[in-house]
C-alpha atoms as a PDB file:
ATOM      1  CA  UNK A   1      81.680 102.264 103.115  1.00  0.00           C
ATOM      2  CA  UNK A   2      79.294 101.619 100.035  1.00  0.00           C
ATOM      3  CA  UNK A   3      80.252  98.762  98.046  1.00  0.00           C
ATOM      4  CA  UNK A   4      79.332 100.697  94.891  1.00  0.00           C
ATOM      5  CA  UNK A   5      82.017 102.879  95.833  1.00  0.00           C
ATOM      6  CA  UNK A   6      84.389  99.911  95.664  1.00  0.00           C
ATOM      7  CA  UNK A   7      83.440  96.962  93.360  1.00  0.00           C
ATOM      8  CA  UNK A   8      81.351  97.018  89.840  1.00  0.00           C
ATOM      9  CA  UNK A   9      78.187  94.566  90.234  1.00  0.00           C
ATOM     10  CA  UNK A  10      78.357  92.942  86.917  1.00  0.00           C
ATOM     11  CA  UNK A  11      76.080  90.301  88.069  1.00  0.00           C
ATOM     12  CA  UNK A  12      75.206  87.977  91.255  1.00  0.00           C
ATOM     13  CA  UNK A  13      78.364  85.930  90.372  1.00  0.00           C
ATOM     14  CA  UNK A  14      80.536  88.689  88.858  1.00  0.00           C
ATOM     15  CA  UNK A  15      81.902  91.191  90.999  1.00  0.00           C
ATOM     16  CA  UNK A  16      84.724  93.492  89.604  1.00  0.00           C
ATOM     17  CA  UNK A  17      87.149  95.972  91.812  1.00  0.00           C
ATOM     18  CA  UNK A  18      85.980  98.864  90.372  1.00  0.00           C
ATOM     19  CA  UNK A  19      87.386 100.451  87.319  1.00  0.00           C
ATOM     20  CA  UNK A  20      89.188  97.420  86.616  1.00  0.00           C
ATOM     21  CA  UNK A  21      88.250  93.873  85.136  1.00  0.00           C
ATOM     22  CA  UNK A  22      89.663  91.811  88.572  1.00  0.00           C
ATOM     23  CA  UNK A  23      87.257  89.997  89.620  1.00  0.00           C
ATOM     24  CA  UNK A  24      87.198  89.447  93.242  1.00  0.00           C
ATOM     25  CA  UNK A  25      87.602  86.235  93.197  1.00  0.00           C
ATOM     26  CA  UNK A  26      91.000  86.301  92.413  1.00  0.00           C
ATOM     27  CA  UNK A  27      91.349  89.067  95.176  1.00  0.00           C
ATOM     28  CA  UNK A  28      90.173  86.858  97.703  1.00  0.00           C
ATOM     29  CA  UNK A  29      91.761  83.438  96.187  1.00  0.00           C
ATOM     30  CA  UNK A  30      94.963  84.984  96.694  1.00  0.00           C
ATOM     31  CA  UNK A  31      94.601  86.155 100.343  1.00  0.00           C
ATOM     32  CA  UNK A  32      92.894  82.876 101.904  1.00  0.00           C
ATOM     33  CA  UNK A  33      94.258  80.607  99.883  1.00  0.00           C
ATOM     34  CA  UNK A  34      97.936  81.713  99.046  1.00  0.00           C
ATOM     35  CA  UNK A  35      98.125  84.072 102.274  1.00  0.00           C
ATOM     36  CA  UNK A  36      99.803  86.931 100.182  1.00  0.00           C
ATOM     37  CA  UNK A  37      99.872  90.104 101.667  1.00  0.00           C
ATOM     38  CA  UNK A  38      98.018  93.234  99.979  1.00  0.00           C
ATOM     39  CA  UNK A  39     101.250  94.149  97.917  1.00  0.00           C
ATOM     40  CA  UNK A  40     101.856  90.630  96.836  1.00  0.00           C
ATOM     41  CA  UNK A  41      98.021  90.074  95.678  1.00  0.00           C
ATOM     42  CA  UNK A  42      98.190  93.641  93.775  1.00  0.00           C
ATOM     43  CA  UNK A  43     101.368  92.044  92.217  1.00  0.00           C
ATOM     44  CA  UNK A  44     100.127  89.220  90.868  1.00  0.00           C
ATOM     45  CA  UNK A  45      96.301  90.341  89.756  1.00  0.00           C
ATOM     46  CA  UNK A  46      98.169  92.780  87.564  1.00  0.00           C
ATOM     47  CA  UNK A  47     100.349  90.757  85.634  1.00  0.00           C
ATOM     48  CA  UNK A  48      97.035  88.663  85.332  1.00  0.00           C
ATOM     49  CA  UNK A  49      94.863  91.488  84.663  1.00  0.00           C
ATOM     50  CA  UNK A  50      94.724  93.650  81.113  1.00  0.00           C
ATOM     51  CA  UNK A  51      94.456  96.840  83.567  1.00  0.00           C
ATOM     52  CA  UNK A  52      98.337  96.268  84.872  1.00  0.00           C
ATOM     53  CA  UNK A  53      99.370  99.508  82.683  1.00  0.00           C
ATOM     54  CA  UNK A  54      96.515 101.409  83.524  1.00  0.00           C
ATOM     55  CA  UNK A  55      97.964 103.902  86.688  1.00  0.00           C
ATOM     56  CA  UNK A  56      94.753 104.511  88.097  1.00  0.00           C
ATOM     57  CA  UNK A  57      93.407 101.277  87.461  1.00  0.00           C
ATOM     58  CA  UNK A  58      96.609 100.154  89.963  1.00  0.00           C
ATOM     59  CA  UNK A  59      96.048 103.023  92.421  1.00  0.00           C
ATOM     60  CA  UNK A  60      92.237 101.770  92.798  1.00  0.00           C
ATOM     61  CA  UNK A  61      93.237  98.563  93.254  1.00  0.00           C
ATOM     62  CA  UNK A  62      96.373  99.329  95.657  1.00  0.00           C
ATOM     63  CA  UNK A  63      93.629 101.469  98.037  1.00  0.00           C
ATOM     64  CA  UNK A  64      90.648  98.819  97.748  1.00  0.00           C
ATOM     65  CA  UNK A  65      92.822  95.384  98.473  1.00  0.00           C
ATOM     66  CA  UNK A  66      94.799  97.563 100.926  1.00  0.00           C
ATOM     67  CA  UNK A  67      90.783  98.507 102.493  1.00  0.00           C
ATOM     68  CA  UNK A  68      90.162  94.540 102.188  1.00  0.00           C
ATOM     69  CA  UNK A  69      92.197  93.369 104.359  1.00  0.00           C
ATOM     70  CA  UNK A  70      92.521  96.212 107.020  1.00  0.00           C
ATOM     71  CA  UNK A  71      88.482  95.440 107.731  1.00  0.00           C
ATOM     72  CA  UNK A  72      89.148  92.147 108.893  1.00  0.00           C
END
């Protein structure tokens, strides 16, 4: 796994899922801090994120957070 192939490196401190404008951060907030699962997180970045109607925006991030959490 390349991370190019799954995040945009905007910068040191901004790190986007690729092909969308999530940051991780908000990824990751959601899983260690709220303990949502991968469907709940892809839930709620969407109604947060100006890429919710964008299908294969969702379908990246559905396979990436899914990918996320199955390497821990």
């Amino acid at each position: 796994m390349k991370i190019e192939d799954y995040f945009d490196l905007i910068a040191p401190d901004d790190i986007r899922i690729k092909g969308t404008r999530v940051g991780i951060e908000n990824v990751l907030y959601e899983y260690i801090y709220r303990n949502r699962t991968p469907e709940e997180i892809i839930n709620c970045v969407l109604m947060q994120s100006a890429s919710g109607g964008n299908h294969g925006s969702r379908s990246w991030l559905e396979v990436t957070v899914r990918q996320l959490s199955l390497n821990q």
